[in-house]
Protein backbone atom coordinates (compact mmCIF):
# COMPACT_ATOMS: atom_id res chain seq x y z
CA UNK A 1 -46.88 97.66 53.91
CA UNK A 2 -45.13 100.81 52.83
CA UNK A 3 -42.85 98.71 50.45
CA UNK A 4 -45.83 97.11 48.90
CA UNK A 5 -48.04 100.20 48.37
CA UNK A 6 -44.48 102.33 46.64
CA UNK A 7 -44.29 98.90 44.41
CA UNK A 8 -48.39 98.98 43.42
CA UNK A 9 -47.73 102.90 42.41
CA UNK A 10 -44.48 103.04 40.59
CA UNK A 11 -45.75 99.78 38.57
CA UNK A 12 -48.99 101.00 37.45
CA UNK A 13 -47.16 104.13 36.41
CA UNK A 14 -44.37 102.30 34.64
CA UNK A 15 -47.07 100.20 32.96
CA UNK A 16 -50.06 102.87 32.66
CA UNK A 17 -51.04 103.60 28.85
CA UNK A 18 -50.90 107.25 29.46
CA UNK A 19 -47.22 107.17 30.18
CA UNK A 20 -46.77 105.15 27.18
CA UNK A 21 -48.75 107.69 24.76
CA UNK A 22 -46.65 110.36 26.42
CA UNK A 23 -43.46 108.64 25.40
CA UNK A 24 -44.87 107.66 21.53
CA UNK A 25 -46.26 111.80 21.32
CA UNK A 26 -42.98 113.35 22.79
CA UNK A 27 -40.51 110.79 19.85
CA UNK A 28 -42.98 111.51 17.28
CA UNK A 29 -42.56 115.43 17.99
CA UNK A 30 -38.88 115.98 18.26
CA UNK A 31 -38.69 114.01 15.07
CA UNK A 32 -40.92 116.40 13.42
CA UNK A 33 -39.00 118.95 15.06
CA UNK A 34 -35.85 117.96 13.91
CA UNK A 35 -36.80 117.07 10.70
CA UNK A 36 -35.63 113.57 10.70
CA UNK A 37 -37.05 110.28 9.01
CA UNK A 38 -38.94 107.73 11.00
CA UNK A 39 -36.05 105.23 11.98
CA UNK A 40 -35.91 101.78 12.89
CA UNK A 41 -32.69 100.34 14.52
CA UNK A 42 -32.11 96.71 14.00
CA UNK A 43 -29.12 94.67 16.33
CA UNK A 44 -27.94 91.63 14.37
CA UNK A 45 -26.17 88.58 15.88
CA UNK A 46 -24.07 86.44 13.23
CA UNK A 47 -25.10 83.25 14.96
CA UNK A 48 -28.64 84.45 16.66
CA UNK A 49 -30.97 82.06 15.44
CA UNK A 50 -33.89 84.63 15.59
CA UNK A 51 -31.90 87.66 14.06
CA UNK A 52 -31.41 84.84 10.95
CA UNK A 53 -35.46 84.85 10.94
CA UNK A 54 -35.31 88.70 11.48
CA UNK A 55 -33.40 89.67 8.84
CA UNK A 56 -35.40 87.76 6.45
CA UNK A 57 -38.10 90.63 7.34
CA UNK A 58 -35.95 93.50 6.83
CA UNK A 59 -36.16 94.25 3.26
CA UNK A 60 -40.12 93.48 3.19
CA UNK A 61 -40.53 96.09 6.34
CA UNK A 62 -38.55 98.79 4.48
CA UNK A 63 -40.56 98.38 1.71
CA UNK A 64 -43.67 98.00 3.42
CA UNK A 65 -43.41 100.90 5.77
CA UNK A 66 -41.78 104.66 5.19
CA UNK A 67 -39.61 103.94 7.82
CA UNK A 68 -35.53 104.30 7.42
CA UNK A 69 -33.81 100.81 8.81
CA UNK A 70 -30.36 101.40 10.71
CA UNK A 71 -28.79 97.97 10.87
CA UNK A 72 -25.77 97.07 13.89
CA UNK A 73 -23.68 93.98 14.59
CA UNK A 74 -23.81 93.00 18.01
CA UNK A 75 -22.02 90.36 20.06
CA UNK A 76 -23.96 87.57 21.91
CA UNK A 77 -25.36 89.50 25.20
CA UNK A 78 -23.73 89.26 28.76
CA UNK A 79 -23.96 86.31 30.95
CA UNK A 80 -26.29 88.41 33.21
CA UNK A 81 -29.07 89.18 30.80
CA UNK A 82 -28.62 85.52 29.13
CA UNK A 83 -28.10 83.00 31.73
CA UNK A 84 -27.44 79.16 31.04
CA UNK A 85 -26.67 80.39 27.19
CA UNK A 86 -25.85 77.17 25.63
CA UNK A 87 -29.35 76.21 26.81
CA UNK A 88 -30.62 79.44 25.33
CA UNK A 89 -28.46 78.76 21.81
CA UNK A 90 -29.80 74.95 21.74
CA UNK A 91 -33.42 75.83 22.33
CA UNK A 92 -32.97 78.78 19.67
CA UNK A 93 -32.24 76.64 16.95
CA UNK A 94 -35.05 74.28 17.08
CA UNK A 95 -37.42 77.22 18.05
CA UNK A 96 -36.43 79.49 15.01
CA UNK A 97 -37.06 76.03 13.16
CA UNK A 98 -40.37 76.23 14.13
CA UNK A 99 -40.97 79.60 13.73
CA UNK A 100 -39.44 79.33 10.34
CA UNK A 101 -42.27 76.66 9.43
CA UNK A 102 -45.37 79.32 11.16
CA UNK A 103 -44.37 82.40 9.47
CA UNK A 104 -42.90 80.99 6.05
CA UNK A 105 -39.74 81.75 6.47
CA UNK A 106 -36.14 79.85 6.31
CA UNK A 107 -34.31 78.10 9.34
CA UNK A 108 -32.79 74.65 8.69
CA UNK A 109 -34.25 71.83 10.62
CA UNK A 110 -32.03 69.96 12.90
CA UNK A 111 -29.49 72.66 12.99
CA UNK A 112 -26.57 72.08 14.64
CA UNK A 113 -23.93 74.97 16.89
CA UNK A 114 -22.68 76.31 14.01
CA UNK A 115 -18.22 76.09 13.55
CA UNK A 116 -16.69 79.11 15.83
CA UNK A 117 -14.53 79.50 12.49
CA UNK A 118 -17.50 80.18 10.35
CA UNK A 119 -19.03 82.39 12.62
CA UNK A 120 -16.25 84.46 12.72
CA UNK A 121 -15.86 84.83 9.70
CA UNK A 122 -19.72 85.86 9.18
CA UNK A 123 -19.42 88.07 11.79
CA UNK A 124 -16.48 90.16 9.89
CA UNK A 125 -18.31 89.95 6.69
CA UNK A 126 -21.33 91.58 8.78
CA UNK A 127 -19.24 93.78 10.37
CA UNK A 128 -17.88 95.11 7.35
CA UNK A 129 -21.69 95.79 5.84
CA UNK A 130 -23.52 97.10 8.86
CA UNK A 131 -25.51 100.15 8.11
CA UNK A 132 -25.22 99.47 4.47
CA UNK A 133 -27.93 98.91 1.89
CA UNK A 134 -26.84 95.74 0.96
CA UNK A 135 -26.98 94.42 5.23
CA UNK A 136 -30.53 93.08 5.16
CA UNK A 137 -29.87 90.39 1.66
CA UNK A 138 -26.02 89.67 2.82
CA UNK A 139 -27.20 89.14 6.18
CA UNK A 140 -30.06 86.81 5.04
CA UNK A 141 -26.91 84.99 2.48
CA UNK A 142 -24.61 85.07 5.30
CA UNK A 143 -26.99 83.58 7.39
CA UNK A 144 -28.24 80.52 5.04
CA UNK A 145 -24.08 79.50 4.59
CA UNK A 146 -24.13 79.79 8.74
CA UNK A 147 -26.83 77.21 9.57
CA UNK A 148 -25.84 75.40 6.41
CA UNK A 149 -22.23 74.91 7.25
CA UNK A 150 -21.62 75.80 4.39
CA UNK A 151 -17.92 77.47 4.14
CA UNK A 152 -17.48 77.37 0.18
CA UNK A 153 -20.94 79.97 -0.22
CA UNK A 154 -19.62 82.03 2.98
CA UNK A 155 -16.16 82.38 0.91
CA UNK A 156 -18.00 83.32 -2.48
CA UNK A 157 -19.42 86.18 0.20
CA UNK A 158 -16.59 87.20 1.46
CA UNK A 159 -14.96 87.72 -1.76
CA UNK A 160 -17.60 89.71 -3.47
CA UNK A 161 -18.18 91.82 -0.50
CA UNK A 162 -15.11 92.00 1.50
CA UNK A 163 -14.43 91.26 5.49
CA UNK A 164 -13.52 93.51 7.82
CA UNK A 165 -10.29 93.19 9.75
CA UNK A 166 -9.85 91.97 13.26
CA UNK A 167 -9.68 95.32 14.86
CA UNK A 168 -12.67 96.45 12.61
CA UNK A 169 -14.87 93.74 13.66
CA UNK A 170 -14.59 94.41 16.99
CA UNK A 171 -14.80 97.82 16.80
CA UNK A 172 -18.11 97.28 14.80
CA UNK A 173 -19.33 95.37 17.21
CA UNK A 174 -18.36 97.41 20.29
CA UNK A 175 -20.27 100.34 18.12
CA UNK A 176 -23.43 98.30 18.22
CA UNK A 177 -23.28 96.51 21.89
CA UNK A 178 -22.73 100.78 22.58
CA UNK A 179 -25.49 101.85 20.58
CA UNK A 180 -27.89 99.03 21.55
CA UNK A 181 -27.01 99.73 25.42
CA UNK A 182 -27.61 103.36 24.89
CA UNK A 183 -31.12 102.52 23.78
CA UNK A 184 -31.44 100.25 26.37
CA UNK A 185 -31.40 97.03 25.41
CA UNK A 186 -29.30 93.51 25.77
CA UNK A 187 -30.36 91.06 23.26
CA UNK A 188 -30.03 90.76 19.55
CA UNK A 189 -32.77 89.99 16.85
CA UNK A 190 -33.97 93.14 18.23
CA UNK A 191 -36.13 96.39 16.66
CA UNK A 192 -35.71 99.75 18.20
CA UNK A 193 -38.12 102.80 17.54
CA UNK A 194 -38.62 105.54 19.39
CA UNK A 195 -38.32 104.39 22.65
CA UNK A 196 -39.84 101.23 22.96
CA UNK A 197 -38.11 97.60 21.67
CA UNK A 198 -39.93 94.68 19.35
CA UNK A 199 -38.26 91.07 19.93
CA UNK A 200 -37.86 89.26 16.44
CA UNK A 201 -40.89 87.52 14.55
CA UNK A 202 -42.73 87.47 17.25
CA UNK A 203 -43.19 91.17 18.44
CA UNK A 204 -42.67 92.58 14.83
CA UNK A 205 -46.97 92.84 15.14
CA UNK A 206 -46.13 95.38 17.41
CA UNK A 207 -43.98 97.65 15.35
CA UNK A 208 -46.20 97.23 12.48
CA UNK A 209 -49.06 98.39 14.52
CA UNK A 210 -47.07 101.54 15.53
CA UNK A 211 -45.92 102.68 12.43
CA UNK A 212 -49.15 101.88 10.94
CA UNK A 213 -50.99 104.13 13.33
CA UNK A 214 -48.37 106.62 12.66
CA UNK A 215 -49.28 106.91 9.42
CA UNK A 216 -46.59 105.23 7.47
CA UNK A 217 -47.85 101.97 6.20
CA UNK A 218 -47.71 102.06 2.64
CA UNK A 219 -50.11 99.58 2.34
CA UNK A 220 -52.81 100.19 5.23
CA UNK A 221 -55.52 97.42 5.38
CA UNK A 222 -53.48 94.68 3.96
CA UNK A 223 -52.35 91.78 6.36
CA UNK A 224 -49.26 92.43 8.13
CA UNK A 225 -45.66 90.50 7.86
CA UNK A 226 -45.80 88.68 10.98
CA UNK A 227 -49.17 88.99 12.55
CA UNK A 228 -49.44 88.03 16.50
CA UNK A 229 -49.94 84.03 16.89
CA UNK A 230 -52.23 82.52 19.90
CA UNK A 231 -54.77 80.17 20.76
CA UNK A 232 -57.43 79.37 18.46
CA UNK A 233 -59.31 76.31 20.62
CA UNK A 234 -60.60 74.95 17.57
CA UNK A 235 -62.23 71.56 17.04
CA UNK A 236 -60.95 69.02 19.01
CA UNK A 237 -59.86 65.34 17.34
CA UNK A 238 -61.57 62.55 18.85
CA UNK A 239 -59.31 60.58 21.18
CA UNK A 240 -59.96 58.12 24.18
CA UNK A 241 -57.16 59.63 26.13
CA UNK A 242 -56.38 62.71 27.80
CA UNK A 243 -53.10 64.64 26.57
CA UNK A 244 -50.52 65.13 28.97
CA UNK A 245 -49.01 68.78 29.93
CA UNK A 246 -46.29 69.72 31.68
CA UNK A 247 -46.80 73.12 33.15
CA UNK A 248 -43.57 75.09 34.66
CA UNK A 249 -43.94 78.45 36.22
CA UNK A 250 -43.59 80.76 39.45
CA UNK A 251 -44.77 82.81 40.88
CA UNK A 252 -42.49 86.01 40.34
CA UNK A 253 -42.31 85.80 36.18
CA UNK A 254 -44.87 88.35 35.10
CA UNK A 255 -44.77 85.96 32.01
CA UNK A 256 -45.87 82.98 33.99
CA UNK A 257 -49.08 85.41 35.32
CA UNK A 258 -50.18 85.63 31.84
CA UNK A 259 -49.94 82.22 30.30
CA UNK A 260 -51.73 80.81 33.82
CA UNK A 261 -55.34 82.00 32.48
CA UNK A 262 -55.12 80.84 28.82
CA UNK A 263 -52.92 77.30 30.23
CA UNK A 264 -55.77 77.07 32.33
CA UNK A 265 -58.27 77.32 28.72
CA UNK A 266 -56.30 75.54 26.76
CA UNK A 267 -56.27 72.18 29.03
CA UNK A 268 -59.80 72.43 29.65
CA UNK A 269 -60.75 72.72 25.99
CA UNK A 270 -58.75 69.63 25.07
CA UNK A 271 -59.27 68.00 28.25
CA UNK A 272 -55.93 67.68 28.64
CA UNK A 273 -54.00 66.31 32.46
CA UNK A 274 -52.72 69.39 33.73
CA UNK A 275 -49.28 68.74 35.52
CA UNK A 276 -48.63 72.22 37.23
CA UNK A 277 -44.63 72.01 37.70
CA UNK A 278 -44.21 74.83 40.03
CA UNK A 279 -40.35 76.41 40.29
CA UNK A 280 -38.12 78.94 42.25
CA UNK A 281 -38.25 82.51 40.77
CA UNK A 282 -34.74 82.65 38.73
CA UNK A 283 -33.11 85.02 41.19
CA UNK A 284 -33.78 82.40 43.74
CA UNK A 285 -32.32 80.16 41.88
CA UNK A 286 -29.02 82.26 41.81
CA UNK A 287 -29.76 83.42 38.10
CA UNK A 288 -29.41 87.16 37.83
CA UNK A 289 -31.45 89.45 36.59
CA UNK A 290 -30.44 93.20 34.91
CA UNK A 291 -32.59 96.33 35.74
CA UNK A 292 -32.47 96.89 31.80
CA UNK A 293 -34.17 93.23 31.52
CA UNK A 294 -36.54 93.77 34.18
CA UNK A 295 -37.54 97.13 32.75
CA UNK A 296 -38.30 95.59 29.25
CA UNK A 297 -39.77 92.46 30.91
CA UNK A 298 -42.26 94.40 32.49
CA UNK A 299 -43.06 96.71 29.23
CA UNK A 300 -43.36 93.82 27.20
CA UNK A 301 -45.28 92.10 29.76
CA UNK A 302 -48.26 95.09 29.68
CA UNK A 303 -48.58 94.88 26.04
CA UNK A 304 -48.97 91.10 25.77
CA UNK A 305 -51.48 91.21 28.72
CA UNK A 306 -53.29 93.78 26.73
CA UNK A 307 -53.25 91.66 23.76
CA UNK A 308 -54.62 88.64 25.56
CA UNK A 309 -57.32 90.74 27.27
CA UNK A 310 -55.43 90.33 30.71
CA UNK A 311 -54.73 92.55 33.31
CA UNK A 312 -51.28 93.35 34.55
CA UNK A 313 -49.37 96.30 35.84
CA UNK A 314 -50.26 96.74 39.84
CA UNK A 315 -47.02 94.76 40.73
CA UNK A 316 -45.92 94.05 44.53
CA UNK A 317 -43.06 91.60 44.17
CA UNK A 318 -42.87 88.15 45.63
CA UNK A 319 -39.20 87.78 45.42
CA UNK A 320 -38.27 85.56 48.51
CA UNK A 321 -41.00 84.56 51.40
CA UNK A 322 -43.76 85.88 48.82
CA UNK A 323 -42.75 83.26 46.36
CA UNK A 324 -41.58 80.36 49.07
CA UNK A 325 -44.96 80.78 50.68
CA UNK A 326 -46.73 80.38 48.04
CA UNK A 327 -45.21 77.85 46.58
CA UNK A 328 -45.68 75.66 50.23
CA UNK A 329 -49.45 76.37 49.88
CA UNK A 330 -49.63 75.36 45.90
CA UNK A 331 -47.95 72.01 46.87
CA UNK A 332 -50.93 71.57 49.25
CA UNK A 333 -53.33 72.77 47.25
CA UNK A 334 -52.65 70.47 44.09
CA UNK A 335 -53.73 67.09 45.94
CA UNK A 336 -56.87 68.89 47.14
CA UNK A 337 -57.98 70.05 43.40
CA UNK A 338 -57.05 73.62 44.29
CA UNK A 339 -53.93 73.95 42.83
CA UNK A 340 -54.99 75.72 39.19
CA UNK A 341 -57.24 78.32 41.20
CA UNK A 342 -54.77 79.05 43.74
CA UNK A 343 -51.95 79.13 41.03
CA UNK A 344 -54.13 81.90 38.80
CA UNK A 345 -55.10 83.79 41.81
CA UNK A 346 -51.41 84.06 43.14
CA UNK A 347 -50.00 85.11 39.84
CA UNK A 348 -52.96 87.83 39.44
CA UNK A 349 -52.23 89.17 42.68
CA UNK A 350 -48.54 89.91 42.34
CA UNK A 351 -49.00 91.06 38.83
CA UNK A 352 -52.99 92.76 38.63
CA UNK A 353 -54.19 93.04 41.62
CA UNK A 354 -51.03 94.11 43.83
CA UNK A 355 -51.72 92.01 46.69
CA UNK A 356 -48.51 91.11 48.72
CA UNK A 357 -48.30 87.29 49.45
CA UNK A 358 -45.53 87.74 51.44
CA UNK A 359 -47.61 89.12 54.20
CA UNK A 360 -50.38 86.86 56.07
CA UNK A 361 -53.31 88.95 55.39
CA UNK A 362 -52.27 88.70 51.31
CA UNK A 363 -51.45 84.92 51.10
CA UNK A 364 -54.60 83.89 53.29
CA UNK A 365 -56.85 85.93 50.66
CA UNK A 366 -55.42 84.56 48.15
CA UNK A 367 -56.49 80.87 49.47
CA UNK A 368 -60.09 81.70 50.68
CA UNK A 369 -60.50 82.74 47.26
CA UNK A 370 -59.03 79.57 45.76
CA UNK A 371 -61.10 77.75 48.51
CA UNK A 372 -58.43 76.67 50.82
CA UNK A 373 -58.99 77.09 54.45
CA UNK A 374 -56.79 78.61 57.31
CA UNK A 375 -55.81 75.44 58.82
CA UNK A 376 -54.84 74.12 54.81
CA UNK A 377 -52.43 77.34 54.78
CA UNK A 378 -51.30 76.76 58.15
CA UNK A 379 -50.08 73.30 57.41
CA UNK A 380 -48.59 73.66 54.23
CA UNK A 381 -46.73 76.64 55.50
CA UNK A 382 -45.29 74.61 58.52
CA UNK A 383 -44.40 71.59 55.79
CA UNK A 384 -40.73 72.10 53.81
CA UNK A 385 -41.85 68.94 51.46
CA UNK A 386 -42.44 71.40 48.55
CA UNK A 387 -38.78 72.20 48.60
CA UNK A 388 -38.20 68.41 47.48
CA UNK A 389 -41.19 69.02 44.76
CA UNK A 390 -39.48 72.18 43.68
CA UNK A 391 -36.23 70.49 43.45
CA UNK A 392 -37.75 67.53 40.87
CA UNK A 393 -39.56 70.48 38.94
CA UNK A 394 -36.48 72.19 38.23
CA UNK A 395 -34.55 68.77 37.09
CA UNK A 396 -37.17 68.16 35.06
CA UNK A 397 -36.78 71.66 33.65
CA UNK A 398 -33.24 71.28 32.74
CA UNK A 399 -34.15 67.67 31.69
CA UNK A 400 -36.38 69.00 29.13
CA UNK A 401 -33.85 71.50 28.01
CA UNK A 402 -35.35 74.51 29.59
CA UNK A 403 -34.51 76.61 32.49
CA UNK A 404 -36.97 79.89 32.18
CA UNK A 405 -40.49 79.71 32.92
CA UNK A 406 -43.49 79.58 31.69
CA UNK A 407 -42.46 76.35 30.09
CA UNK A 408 -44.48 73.45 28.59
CA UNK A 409 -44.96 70.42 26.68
CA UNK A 410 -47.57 67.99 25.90
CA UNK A 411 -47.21 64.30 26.26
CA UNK A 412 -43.11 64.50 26.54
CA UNK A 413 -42.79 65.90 23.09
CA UNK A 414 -39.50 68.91 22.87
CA UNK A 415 -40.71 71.28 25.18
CA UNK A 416 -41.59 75.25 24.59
CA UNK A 417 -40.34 78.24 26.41
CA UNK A 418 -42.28 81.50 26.50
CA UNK A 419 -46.11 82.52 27.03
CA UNK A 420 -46.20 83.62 23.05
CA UNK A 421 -45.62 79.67 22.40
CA UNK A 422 -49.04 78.32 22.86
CA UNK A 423 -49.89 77.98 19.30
CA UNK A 424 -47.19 75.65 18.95
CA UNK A 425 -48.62 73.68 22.22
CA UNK A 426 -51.94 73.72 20.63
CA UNK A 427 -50.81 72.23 17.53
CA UNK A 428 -48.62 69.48 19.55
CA UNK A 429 -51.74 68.78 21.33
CA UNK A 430 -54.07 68.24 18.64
CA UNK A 431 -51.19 66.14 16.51
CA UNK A 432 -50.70 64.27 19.58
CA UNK A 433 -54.79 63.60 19.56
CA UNK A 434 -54.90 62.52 16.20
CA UNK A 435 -51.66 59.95 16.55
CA UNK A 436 -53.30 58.61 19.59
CA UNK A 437 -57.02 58.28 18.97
């Protein structure tokens, strides 16, 4: 009980508004203290698929917004804060594909692992511009010849701009993992300013917010570079059938809490079969996972949540029986049409309401309110079976070419990882619809 009521405070602190106004007032005055320019970092990755999308963005941001840009080479991150990585580099490619195609931008389709020999040699060239003028147009060059395989054009690059050396490179790139861990981060593609950290396209609405509430968007009231992408439950095509989705989530992600509510929206606008695919938390799974990635997991978390008109931030985690428990009471509560209210209401305790499941008193309200009855709990919580069901969720993952959750797909088209991927659901779903009216 005492463990649960430390988590509720510390996370609503961590998470409250006020501390994160505190944080945005106290940067913006030792800048003006200090005298110095409004700077942006930026962490570049030769062969990142998102940093290729990124640093298509750089050179409209800087001239968008009086900010200064400070651009860093980075190596791929650690094992720890990127497990199953060839996963993560496979699903990256066709994702910044996508991406490329929302936000009219470049990323060749189909891309394959690009040669180890080319990417070293793009990472020298890098190395050798980073913090440079010319890093945002040599990166986008350098980038193109990458994905392209394309050695002649990355050896007209190197010769008009020069490599650096073996001990260079790496020293360029132990300067940026340094800096990048200083400001506390792990992953590249990545914006830093003033204490808080904006993922690639898809948090760049963010930054643009923030600097255009602090007064340096050059052109206020215009639309912004990369504006947040969600649901728009539009008109739905006329079909005979019901679209298929594969759901995957648990019930520790504080991702998974807020994709639950608008999963739960989407299906029923497109009356679509709702396959809830229920999975061990990561760290259950024997997957680590970093303080520094929790820390910006949970940040990140509040701000989408806000953004989606969610609430998030009391926090009592269900690492272990929490999550086990539940997860034996979903896998009873799915046959009995109770499965979607039980899986909201168990996400939204753990992650709004700070309720801990792990404890009878938690897990039982949980189920009254999703209508299940003692005796339901009691028998699901004396039945192992869902550890088979959990099993065949997480093939299927893996199958699919996934292993984070939330993660979905409609009618076994290429699958999507992330809550901020629901547009691109939407629009599988309604192509899917209009292929098979």
């Amino acid at each position: 009980m005492l463990k649960a009521a430390i988590s509720r405070r510390v996370s609503s602190i961590l998470t409250s508004r006020g501390l994160r106004n505190f944080r945005r007032a106290l940067h913006a005055l030792r800048r003006r203290l200090t005298g110095r320019a409004p700077t942006v970092h930026y962490f570049h990755q030769a062969d990142d698929p998102y940093s290729h999308l990124a640093a298509q963005l750089l050179a409209p941001l800087a001239a968008r917004y009086k900010v200064s840009f400070v651009t860093w080479v980075v190596p791929a991150p650690e094992k720890a804060a990127a497990p199953e990585y060839e996963l993560l580099a496979a699903y990256g490619r066709r994702d910044a594909a996508r991406l490329a195609r929302e936000y009219g931008l470049e990323f060749p389709e189909g891309a394959a692992a690009p040669d180890p020999q080319l990417v070293r040699r793009a990472t020298a060239l890098l190395a050798k511009a980073a913090g440079s003028e010319g890093f945002a147009a040599l990166a986008v060059a350098a980038g193109r010849a990458l994905w392209a395989g394309d050695s002649a054009a990355l050896g007209r690059l190197q010769e008009e701009h020069g490599v650096a050396g073996e001990t260079e490179t790496a020293a360029a790139l132990a300067k940026g993992d340094g800096m990048r861990r200083k400001l506390g981060h792990y992953l590249s593609g990545m914006f830093a300013f003033e204490g808080e950290w904006y993922w690639g396209v898809d948090r760049l609405n963010y930054l643009e917010e923030r600097l255009t509430e602090a007064g340096l968007d050059r052109e206020p009231g215009k639309p912004m570079l990369a504006p947040w992408r969600d649901l728009t439950l539009g008109s739905v095509p006329p079909s005979n059938r019901r679209p298929v989705i594969d759901y995957w989530f648990s019930f520790r992600s504080p991702y998974s809490w807020i994709s639950v509510p608008r999963m739960l929206k989407l299906a029923r606008h497109y009356n679509a079969d709702l396959r809830l695919r229920f999975v061990l938390p990561m760290v259950m799974r024997g997957l680590p996972v970093p303080l520094t990635k929790r820390m910006y997991i949970v940040r990140d978390t509040k701000r989408e949540a806000e953004r989606a008109g969610l609430p998030f931030g009391k926090v009592v985690d269900s690492v272990g029986a929490g999550a086990a428990r539940a997860l034996a009471v979903l896998h009873h509560a799915i046959p009995l049409g109770k499965g979607e209210a039980f899986a909201e209401l168990g996400c939204r305790a753990v992650f709004a309401d700070g309720i801990d499941i792990a404890s009878d008193s938690g897990l039982m309200d949980v189920a009254r309110r999703a209508g299940l009855t003692e005796e339901t709990v009691r028998k699901a919580l004396a039945d192992p079976s869902w550890e088979a069901a959990v099993e065949e969720n997480r093939k299927a993952l893996f199958e699919a070419g996934l292993w984070g959750v939330p993660s979905f797909r409609v009618d076994g088209m290429p699958a999507h990882w992330g809550q901020d991927r629901f547009w691109a659901l939407e629009q599988d779903i309604i192509a899917s619809l209009k292929q098979n009216p």
